[in-house]
C-alpha atoms as a PDB file:
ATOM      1  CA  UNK A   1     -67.675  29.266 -17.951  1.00  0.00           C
ATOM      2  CA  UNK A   2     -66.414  26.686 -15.427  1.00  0.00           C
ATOM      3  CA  UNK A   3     -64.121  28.583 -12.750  1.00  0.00           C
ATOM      4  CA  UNK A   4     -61.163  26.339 -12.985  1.00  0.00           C
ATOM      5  CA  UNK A   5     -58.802  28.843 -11.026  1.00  0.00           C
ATOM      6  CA  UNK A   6     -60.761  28.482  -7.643  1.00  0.00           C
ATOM      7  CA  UNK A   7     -59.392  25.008  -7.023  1.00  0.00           C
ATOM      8  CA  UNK A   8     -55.689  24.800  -7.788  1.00  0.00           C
ATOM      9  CA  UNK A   9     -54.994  24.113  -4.029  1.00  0.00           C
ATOM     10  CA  UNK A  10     -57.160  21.398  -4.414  1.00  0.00           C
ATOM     11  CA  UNK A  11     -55.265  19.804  -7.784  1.00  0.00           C
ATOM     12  CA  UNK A  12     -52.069  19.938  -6.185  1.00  0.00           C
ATOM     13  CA  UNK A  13     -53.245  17.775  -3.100  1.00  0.00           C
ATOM     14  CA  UNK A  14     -55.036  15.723  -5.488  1.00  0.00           C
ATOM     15  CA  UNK A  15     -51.567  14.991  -7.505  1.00  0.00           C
ATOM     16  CA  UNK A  16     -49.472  14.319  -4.116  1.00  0.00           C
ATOM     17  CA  UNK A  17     -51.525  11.687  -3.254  1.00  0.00           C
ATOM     18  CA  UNK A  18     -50.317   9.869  -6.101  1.00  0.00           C
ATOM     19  CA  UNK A  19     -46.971  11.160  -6.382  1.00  0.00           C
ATOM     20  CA  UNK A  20     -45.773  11.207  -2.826  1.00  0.00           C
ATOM     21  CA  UNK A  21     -46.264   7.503  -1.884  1.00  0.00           C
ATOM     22  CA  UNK A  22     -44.803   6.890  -5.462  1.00  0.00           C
ATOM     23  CA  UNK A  23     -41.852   9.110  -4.711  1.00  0.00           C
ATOM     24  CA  UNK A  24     -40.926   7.451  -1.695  1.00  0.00           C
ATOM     25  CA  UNK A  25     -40.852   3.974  -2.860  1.00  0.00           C
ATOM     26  CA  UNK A  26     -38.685   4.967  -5.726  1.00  0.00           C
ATOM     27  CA  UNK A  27     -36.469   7.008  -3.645  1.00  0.00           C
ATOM     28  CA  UNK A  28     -36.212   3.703  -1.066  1.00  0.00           C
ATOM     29  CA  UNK A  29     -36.117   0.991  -3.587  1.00  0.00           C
ATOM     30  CA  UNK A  30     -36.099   1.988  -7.565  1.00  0.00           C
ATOM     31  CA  UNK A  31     -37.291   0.677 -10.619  1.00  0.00           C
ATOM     32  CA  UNK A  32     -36.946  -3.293 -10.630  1.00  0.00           C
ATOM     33  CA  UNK A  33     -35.367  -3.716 -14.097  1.00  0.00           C
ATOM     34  CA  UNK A  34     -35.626  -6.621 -16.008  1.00  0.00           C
ATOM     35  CA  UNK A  35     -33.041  -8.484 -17.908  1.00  0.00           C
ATOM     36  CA  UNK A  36     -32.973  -5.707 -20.695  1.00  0.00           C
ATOM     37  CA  UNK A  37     -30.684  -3.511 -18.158  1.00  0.00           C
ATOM     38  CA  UNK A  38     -29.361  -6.012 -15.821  1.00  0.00           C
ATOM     39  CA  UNK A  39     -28.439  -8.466 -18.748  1.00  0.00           C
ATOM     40  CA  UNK A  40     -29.608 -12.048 -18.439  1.00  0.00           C
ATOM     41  CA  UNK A  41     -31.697 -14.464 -19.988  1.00  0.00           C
ATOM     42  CA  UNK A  42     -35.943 -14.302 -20.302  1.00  0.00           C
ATOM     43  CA  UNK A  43     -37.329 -18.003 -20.863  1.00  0.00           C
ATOM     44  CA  UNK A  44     -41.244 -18.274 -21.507  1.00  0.00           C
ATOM     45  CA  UNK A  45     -41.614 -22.167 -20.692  1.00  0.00           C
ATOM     46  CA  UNK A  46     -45.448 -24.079 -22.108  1.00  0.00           C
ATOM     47  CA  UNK A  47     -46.828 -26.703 -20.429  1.00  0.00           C
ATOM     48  CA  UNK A  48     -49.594 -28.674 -21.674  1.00  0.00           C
ATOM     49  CA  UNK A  49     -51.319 -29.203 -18.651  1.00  0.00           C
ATOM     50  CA  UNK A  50     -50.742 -26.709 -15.748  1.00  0.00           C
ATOM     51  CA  UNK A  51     -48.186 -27.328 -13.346  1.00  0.00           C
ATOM     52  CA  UNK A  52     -46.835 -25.964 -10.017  1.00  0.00           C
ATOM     53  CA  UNK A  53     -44.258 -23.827 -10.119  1.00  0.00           C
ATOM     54  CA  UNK A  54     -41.932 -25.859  -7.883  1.00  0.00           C
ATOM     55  CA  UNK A  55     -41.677 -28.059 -11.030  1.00  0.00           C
ATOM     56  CA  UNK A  56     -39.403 -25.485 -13.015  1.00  0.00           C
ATOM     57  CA  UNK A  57     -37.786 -24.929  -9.540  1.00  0.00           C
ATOM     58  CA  UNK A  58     -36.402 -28.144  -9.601  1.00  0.00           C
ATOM     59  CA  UNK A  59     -35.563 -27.844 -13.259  1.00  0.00           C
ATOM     60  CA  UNK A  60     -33.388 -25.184 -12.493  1.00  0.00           C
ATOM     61  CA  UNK A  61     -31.933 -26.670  -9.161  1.00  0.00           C
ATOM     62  CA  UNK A  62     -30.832 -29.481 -11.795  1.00  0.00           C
ATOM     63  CA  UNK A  63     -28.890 -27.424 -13.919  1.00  0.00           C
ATOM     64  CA  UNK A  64     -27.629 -25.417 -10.745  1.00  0.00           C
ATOM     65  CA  UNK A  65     -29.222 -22.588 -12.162  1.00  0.00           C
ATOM     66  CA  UNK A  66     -30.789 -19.915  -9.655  1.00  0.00           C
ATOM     67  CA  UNK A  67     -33.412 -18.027 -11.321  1.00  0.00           C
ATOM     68  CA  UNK A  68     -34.342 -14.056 -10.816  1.00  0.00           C
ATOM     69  CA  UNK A  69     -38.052 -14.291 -10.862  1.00  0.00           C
ATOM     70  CA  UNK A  70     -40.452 -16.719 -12.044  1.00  0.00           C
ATOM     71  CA  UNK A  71     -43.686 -15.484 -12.811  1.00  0.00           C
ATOM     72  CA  UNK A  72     -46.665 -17.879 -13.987  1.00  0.00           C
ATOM     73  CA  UNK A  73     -48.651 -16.056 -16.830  1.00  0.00           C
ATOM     74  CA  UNK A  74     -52.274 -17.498 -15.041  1.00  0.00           C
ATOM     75  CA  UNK A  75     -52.553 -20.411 -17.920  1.00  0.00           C
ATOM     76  CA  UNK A  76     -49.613 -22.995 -18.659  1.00  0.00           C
ATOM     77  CA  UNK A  77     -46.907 -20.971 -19.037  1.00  0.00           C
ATOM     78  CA  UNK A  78     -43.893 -19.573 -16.433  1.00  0.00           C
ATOM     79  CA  UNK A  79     -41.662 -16.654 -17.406  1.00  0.00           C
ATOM     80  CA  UNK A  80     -38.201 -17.238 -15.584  1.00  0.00           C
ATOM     81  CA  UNK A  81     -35.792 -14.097 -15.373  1.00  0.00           C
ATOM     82  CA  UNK A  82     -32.028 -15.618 -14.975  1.00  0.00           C
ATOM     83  CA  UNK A  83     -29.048 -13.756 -14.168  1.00  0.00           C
ATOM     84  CA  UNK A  84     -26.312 -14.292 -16.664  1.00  0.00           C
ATOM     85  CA  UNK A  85     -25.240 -18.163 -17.524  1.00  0.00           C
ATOM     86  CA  UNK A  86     -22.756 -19.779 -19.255  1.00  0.00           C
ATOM     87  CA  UNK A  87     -23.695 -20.762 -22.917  1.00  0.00           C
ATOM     88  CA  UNK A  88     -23.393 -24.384 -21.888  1.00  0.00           C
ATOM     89  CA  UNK A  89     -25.645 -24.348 -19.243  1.00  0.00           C
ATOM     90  CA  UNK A  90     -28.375 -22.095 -20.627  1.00  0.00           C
ATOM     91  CA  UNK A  91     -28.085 -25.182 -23.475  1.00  0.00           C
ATOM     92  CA  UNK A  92     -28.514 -27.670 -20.765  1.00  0.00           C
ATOM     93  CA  UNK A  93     -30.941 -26.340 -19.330  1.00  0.00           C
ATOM     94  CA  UNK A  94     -33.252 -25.752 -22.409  1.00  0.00           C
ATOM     95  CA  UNK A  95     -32.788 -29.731 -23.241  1.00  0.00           C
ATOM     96  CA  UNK A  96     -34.059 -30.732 -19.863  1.00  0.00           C
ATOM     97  CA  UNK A  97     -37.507 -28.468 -20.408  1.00  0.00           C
ATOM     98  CA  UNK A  98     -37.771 -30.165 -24.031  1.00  0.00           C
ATOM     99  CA  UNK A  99     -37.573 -33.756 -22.257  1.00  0.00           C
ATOM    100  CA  UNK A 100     -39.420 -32.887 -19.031  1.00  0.00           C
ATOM    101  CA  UNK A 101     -42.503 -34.544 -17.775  1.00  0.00           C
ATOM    102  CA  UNK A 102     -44.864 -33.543 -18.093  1.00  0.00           C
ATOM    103  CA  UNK A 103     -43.800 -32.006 -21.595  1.00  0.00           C
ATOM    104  CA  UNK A 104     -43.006 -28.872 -21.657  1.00  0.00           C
ATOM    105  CA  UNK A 105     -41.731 -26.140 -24.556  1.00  0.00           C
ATOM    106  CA  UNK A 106     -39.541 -23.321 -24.747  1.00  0.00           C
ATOM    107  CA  UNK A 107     -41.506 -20.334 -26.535  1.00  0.00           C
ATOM    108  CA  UNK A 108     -39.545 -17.332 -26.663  1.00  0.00           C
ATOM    109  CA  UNK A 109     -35.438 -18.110 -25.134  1.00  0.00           C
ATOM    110  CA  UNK A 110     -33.906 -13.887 -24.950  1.00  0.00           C
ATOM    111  CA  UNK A 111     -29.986 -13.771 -23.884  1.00  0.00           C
ATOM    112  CA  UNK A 112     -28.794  -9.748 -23.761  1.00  0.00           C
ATOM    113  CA  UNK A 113     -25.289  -9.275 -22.194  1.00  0.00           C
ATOM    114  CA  UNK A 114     -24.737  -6.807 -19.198  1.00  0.00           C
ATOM    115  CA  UNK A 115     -23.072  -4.467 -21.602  1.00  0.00           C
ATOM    116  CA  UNK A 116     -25.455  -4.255 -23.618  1.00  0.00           C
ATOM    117  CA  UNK A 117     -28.268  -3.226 -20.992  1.00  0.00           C
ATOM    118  CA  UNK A 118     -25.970  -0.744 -19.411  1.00  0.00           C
ATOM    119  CA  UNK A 119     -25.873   0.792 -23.195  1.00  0.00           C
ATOM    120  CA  UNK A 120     -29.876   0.562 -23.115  1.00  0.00           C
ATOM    121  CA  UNK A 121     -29.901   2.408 -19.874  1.00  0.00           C
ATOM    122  CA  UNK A 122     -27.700   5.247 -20.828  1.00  0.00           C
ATOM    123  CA  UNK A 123     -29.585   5.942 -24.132  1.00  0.00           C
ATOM    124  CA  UNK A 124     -32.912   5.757 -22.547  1.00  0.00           C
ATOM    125  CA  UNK A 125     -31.703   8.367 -19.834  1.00  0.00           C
ATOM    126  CA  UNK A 126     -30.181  10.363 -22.740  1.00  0.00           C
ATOM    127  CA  UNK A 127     -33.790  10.515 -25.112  1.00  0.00           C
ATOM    128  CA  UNK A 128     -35.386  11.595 -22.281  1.00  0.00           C
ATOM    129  CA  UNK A 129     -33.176  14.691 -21.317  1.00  0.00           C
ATOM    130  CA  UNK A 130     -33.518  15.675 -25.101  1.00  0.00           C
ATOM    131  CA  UNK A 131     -36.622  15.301 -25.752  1.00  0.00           C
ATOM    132  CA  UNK A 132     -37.482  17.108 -22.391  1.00  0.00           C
ATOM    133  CA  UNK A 133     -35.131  20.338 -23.536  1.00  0.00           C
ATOM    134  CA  UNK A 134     -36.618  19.882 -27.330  1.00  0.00           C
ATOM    135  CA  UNK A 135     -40.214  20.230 -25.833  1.00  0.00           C
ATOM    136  CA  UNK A 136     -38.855  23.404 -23.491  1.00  0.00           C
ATOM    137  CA  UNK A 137     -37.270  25.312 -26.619  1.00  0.00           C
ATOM    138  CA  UNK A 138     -40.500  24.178 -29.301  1.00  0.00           C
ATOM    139  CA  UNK A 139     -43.290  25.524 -26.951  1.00  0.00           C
ATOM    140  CA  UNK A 140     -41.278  28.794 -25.575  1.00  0.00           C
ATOM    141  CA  UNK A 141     -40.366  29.401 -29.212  1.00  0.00           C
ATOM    142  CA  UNK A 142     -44.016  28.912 -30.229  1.00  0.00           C
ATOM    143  CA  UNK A 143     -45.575  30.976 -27.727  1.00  0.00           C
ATOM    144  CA  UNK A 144     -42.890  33.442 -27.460  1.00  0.00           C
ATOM    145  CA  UNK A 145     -42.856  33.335 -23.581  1.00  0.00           C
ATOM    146  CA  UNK A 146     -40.399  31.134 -21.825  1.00  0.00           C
ATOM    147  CA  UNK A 147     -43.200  30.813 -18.799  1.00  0.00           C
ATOM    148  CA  UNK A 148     -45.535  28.451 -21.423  1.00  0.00           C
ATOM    149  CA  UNK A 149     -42.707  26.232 -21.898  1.00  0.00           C
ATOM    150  CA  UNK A 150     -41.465  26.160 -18.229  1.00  0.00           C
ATOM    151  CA  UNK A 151     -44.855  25.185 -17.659  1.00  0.00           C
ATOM    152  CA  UNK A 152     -45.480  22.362 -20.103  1.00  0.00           C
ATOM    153  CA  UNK A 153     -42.140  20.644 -18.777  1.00  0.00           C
ATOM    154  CA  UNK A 154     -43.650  20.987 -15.529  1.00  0.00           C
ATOM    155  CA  UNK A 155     -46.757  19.208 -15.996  1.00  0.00           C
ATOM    156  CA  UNK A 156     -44.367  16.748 -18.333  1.00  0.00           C
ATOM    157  CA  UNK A 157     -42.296  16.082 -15.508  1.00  0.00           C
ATOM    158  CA  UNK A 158     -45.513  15.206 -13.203  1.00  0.00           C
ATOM    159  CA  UNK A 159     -46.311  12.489 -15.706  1.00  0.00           C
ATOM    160  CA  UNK A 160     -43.060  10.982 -16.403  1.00  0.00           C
ATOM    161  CA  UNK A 161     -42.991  11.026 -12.104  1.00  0.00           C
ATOM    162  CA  UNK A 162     -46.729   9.221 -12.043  1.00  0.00           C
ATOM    163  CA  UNK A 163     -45.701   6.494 -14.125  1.00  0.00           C
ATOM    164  CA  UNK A 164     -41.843   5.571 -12.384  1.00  0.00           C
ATOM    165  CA  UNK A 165     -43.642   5.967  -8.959  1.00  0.00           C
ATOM    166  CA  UNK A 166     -46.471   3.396  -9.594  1.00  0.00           C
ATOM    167  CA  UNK A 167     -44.277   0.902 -11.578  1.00  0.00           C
ATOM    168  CA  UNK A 168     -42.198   1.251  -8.443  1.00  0.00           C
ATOM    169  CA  UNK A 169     -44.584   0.485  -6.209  1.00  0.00           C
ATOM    170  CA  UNK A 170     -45.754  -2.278  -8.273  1.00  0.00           C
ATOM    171  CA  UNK A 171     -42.255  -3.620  -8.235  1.00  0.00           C
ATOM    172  CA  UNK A 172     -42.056  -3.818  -4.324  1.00  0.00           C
ATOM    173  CA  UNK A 173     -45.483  -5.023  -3.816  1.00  0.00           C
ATOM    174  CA  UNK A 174     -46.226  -7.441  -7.255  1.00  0.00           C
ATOM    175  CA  UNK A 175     -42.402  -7.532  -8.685  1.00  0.00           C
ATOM    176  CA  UNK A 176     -43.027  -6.088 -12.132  1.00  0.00           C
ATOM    177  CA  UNK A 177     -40.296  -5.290 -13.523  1.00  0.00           C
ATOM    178  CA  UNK A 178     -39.158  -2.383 -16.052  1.00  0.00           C
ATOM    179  CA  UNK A 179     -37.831  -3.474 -19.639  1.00  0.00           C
ATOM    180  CA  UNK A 180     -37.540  -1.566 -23.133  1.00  0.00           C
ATOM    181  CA  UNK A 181     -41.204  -1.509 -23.591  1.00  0.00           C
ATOM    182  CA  UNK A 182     -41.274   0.005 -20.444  1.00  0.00           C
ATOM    183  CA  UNK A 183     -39.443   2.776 -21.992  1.00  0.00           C
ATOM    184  CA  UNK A 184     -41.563   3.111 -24.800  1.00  0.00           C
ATOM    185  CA  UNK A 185     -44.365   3.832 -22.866  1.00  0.00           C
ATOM    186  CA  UNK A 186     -42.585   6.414 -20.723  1.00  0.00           C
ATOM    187  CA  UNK A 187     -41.803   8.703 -24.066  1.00  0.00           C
ATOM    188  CA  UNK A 188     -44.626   7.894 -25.501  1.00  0.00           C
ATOM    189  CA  UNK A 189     -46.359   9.556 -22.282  1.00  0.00           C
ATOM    190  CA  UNK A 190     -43.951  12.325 -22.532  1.00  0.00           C
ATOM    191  CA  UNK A 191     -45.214  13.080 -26.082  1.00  0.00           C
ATOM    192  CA  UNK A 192     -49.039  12.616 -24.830  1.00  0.00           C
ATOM    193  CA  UNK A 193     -48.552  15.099 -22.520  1.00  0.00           C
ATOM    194  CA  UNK A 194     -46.745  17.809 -24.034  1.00  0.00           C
ATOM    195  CA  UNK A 195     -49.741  17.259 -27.351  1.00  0.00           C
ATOM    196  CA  UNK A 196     -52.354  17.959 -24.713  1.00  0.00           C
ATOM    197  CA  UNK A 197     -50.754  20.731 -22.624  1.00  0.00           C
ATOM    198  CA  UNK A 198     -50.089  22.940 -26.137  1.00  0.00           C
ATOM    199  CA  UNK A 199     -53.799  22.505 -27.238  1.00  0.00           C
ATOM    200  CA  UNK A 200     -54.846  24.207 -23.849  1.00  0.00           C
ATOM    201  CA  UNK A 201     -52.207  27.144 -24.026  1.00  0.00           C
ATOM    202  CA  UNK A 202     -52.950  27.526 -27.953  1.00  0.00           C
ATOM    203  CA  UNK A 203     -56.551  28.474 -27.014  1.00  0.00           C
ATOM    204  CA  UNK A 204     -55.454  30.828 -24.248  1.00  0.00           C
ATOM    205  CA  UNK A 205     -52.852  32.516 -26.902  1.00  0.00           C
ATOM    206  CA  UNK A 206     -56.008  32.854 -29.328  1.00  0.00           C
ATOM    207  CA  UNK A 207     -57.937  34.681 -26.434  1.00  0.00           C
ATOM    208  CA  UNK A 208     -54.957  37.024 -25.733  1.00  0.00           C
ATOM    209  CA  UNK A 209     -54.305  37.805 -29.355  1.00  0.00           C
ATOM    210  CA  UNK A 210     -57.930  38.787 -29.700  1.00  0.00           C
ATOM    211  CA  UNK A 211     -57.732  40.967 -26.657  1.00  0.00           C
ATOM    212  CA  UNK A 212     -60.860  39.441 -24.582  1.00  0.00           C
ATOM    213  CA  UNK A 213     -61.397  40.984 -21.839  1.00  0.00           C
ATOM    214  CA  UNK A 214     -60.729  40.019 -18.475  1.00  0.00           C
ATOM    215  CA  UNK A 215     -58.745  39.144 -16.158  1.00  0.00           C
ATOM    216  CA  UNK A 216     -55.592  36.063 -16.980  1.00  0.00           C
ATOM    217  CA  UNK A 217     -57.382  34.063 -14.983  1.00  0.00           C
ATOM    218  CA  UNK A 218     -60.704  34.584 -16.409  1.00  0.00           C
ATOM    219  CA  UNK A 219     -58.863  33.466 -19.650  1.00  0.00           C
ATOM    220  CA  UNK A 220     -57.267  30.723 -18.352  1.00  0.00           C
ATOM    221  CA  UNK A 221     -60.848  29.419 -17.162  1.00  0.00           C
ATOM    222  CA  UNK A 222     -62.526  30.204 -20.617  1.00  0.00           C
ATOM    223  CA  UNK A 223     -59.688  28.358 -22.722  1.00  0.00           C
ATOM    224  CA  UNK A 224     -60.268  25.472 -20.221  1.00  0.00           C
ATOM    225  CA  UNK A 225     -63.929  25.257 -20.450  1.00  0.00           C
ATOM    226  CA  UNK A 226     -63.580  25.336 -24.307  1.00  0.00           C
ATOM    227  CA  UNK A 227     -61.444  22.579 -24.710  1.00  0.00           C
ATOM    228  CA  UNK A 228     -62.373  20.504 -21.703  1.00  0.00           C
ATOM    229  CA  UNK A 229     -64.701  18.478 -24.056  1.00  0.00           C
ATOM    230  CA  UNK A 230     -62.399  17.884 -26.923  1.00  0.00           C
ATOM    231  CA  UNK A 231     -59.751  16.442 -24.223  1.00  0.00           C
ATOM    232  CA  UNK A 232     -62.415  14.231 -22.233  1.00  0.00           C
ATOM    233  CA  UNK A 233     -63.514  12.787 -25.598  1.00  0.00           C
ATOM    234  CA  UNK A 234     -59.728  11.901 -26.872  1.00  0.00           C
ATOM    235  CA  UNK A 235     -58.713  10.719 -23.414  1.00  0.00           C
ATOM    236  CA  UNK A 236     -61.333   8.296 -23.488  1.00  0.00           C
ATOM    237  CA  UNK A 237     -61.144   7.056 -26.696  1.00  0.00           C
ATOM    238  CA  UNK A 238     -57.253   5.863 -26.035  1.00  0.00           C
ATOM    239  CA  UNK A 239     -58.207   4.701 -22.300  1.00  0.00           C
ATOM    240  CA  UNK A 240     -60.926   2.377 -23.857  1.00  0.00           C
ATOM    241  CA  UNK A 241     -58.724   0.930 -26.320  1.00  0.00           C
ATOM    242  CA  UNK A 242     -55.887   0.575 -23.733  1.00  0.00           C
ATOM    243  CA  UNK A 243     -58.128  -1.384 -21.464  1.00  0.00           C
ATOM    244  CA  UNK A 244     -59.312  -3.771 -23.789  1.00  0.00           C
ATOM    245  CA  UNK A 245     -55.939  -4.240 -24.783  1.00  0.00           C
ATOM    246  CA  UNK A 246     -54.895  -4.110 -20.780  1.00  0.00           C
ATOM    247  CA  UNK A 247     -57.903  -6.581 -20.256  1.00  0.00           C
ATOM    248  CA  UNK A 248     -57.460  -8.980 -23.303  1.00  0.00           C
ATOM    249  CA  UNK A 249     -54.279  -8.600 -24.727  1.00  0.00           C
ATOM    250  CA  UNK A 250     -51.103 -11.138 -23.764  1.00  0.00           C
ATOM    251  CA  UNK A 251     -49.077 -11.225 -21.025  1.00  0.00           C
ATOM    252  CA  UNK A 252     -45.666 -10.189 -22.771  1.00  0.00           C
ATOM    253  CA  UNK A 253     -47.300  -6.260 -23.525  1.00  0.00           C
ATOM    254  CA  UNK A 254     -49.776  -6.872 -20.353  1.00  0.00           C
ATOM    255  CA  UNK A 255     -47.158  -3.918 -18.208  1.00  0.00           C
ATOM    256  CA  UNK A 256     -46.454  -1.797 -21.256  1.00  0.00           C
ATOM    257  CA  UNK A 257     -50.662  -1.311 -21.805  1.00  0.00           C
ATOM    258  CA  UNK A 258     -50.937  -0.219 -18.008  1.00  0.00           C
ATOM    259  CA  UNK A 259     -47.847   2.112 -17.951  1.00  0.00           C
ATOM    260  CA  UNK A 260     -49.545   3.688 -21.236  1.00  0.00           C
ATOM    261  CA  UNK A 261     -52.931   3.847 -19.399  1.00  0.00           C
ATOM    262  CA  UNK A 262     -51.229   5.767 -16.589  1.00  0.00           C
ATOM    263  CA  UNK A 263     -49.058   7.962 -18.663  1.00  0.00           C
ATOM    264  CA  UNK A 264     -52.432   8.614 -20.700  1.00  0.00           C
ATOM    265  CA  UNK A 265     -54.680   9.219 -17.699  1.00  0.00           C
ATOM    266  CA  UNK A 266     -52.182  10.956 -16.329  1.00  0.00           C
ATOM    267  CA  UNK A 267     -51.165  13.487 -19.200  1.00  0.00           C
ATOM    268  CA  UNK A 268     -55.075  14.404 -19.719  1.00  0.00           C
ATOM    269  CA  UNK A 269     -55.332  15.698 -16.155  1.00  0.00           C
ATOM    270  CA  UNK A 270     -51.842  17.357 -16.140  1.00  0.00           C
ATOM    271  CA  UNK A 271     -52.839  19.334 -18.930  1.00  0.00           C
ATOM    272  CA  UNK A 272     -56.104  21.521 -17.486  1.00  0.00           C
ATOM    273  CA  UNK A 273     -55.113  21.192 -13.997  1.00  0.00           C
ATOM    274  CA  UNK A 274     -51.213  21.044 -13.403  1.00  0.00           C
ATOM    275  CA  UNK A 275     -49.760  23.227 -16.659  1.00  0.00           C
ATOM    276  CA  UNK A 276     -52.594  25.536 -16.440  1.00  0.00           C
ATOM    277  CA  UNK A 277     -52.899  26.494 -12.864  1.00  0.00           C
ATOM    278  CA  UNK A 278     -48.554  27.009 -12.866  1.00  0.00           C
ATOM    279  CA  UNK A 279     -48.928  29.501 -15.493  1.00  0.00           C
ATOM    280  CA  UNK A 280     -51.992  31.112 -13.234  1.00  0.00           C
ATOM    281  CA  UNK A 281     -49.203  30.952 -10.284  1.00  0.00           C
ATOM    282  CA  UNK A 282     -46.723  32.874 -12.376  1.00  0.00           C
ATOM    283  CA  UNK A 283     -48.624  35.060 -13.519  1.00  0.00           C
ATOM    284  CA  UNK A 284     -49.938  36.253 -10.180  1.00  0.00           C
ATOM    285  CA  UNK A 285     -46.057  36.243  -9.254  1.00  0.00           C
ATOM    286  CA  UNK A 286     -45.539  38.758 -11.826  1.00  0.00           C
ATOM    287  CA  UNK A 287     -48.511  40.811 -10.650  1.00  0.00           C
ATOM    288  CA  UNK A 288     -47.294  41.006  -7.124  1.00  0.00           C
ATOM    289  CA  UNK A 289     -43.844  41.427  -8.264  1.00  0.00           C
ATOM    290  CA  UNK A 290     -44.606  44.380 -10.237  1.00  0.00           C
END
């Protein structure tokens, strides 16, 4: 049996060294959202041959448009982020691409309003305070102890903070922005986490039930060492895939792989050594409460 318990100083340090520098830039300068919340327009321009970008600058100084971002895709192709246009020069500007030289194509033209991404915002914010509180009542309900569920929201919450503190660093340093698949990946790591967290505590509940003896901790360790392998195995499974996909994959889902990967990566270590060493804490609590 692998003592697990003798090193939870050592797991917290280990998760502040990602989550403090991450904390700070999203404290100092926030997500960078894309055109899904700000509203705006995302053009994915083709050239034939590859061109600098200062030729779709002065495609846009034409129209008198001023662009957000532009971001060249490593090939032929620039993704320009606009601000909100009028339809007529969004129009004008599409039929000056079409007839540029060298020739150039529009392959993907997205217009959402400002409205609309202020909606987006608000229901994303929503679906995660719900599903956070549905997780909380589902795993204190399931293991009859309020203290299982505190602690799988707390391990929950240490993922959902991993991922918004590197894609906020990434924003300041690279300017990657956060759009709807964004959010996708950010429940979808809230749901990885919470799956992994209740395998761990089910096997401690199975070692209580069946009165084992020893200490908490000494049960906390054994339900750890038992399903250590199962969890290494599925992790990597899903981090292969996600890197190929990371690796290989087009540009468009390039951001939404790597906030997966992290939420992924992320939620298997949470799991053994950030839910399971707070319910250690408690329980010691209790002990010297008592």
């Amino acid at each position: 049996m692998i003592r697990f318990s003798k090193y939870i100083v050592f797991y917290f340090v280990l998760s502040g060294l990602f989550l403090v520098p991450g904390m700070f830039f999203l404290l100092r300068s926030g997500l960078l959202p894309a055109v899904d919340f700000t509203g705006g327009t995302l053009l994915q321009i083709h050239y034939q041959t590859h061109v600098d970008q200062s030729l779709v600058d002065t495609l846009l100084q034409g129209q008198k448009i001023t662009a957000a971002s532009i971001q060249s895709t490593g090939t032929s192709d620039y993704i320009v982020r606009l601000k909100p246009e009028t339809n007529e020069k969004l129009v004008a500007l599409e039929q000056a691409i079409n007839t540029s030289v060298p020739k150039a194509a529009i392959v993907s033209n997205d217009t959402i309003g400002p409205v609309l991404g202020k909606e987006l915002l608000q229901k994303t914010i929503a679906a995660a305070i719900f599903a956070t509180l549905a997780i909380l009542a589902y795993v204190a309900w399931a293991f009859k102890n309020v203290k299982f569920g505190v602690s799988a929201i707390l391990a929950l919450i240490h993922d959902c903070l991993m991922v918004v503190g590197i894609f906020a660093m990434l924003g300041v340093f690279y300017h990657i922005e956060v759009d709807t698949l964004f959010v996708t990946a950010f429940l979808t790591t809230m749901s990885f986490s919470a799956h992994d967290t209740i395998v761990v505590f089910d096997r401690i509940r199975e070692l209580l039930k069946r009165g084992e003896r020893g200490t908490f901790e000494d049960l906390c360790d054994r339900a750890l060492t038992e399903t250590i392998g199962r969890s290494l195995a599925n992790t990597l499974t899903i981090v292969f895939m996600l890197l190929a996909l990371f690796l290989m994959g087009g540009e468009t889902v390039k951001w939404f792989i790597f906030a997966l990967l992290v939420g992924t990566i992320s939620g298997a270590y949470s799991s053994p050594f950030v839910a399971t060493p707070i319910l250690i804490l408690w329980d010691r609590w209790e002990k010297r409460k008592k």
